[in-house]
Protein backbone atom coordinates (compact mmCIF):
# COMPACT_ATOMS: atom_id res chain seq x y z
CA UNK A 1 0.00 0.00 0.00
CA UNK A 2 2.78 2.27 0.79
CA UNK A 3 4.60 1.79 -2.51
CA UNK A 4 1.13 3.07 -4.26
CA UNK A 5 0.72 5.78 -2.29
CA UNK A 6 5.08 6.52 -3.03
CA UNK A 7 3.90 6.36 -7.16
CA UNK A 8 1.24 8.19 -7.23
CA UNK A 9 2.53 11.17 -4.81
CA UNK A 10 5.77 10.73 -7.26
CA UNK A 11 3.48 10.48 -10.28
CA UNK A 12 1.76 13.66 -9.60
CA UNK A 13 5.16 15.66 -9.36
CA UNK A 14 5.97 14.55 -12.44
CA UNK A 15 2.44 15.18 -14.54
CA UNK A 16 2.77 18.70 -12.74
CA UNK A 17 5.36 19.72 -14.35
CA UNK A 18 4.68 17.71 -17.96
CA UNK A 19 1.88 20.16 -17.20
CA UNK A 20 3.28 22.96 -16.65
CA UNK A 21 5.97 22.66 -19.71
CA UNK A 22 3.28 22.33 -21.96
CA UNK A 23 1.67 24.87 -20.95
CA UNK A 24 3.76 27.32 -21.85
CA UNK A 25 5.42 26.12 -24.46
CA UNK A 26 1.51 25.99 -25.96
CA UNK A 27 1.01 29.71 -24.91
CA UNK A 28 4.50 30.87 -26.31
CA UNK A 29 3.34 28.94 -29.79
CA UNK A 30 0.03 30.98 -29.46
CA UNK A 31 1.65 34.32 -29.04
CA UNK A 32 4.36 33.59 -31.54
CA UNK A 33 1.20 32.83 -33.99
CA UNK A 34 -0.98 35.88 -33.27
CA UNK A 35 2.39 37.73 -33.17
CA UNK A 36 3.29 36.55 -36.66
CA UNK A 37 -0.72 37.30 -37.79
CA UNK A 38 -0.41 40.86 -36.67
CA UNK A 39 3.02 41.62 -39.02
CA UNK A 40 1.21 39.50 -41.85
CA UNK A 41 -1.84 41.80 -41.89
CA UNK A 42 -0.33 44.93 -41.32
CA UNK A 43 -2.80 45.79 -38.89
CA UNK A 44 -3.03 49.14 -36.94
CA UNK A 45 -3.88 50.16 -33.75
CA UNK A 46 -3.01 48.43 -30.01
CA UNK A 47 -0.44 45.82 -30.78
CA UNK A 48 -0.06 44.41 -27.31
CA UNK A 49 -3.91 44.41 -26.44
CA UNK A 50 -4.57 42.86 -29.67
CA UNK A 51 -2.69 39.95 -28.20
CA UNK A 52 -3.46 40.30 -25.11
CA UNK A 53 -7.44 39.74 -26.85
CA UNK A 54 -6.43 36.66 -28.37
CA UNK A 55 -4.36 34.94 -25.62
CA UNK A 56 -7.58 35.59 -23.31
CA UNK A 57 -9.23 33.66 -25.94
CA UNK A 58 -7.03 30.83 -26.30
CA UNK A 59 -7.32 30.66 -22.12
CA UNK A 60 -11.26 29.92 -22.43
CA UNK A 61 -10.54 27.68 -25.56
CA UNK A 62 -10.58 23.85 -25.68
CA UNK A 63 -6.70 22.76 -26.77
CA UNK A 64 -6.35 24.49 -23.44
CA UNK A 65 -8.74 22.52 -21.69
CA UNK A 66 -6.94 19.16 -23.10
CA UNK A 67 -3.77 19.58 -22.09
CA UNK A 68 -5.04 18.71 -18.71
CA UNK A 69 -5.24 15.21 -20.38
CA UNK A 70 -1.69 15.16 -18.82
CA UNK A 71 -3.23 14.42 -15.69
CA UNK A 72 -5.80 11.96 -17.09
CA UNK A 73 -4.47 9.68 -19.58
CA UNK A 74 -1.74 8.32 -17.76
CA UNK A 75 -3.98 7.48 -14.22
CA UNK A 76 -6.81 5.83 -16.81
CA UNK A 77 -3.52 3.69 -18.54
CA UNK A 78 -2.37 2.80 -14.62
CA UNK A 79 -5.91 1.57 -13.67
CA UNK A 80 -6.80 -0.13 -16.75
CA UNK A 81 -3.01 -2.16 -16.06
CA UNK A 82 -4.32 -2.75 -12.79
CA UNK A 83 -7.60 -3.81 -13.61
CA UNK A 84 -6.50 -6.26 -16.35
CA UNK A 85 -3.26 -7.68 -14.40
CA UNK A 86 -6.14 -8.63 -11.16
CA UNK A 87 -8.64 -9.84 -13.54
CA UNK A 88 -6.26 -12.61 -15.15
């Protein structure tokens, strides 16, 4: 019991910061794309809040929402192992 409490208090560290990474490497990517929009258009006015607009966007948005799958695929994979190694 104490060795599955050990992997998943060990497991969490690590998902946290696969988390974390991916987070911002996803926001950077977002902001280098709305970045690279703005110079592509030519558009005028409030450069910064223009971004600002559309990384408040991509905050509410669903890619953002997955990358909490970090978390979740990897505890489903454990418990389905479990489940199958008990059942046979």
């Amino acid at each position: 019991m104490f060795a599955l409490i050990r992997l998943g208090i060990v497991a969490f560290i690590v998902l946290t910061i696969l988390y974390v990474v991916i987070s911002v490497w996803s926001r950077r990517t977002r902001r280098g794309k709305l970045e690279a929009e703005w110079d592509e258009e030519g558009m005028t006015g409030d450069r910064d809040l223009w971004i600002e607009e559309g990384l408040r966007d991509y905050d509410e948005s669903l890619r953002r929402k997955l990358i909490l799958g970090v978390y979740v695929i990897p505890i489903l994979c454990v418990i389905a192992i479990i489940y199958v190694i008990n059942i046979q």
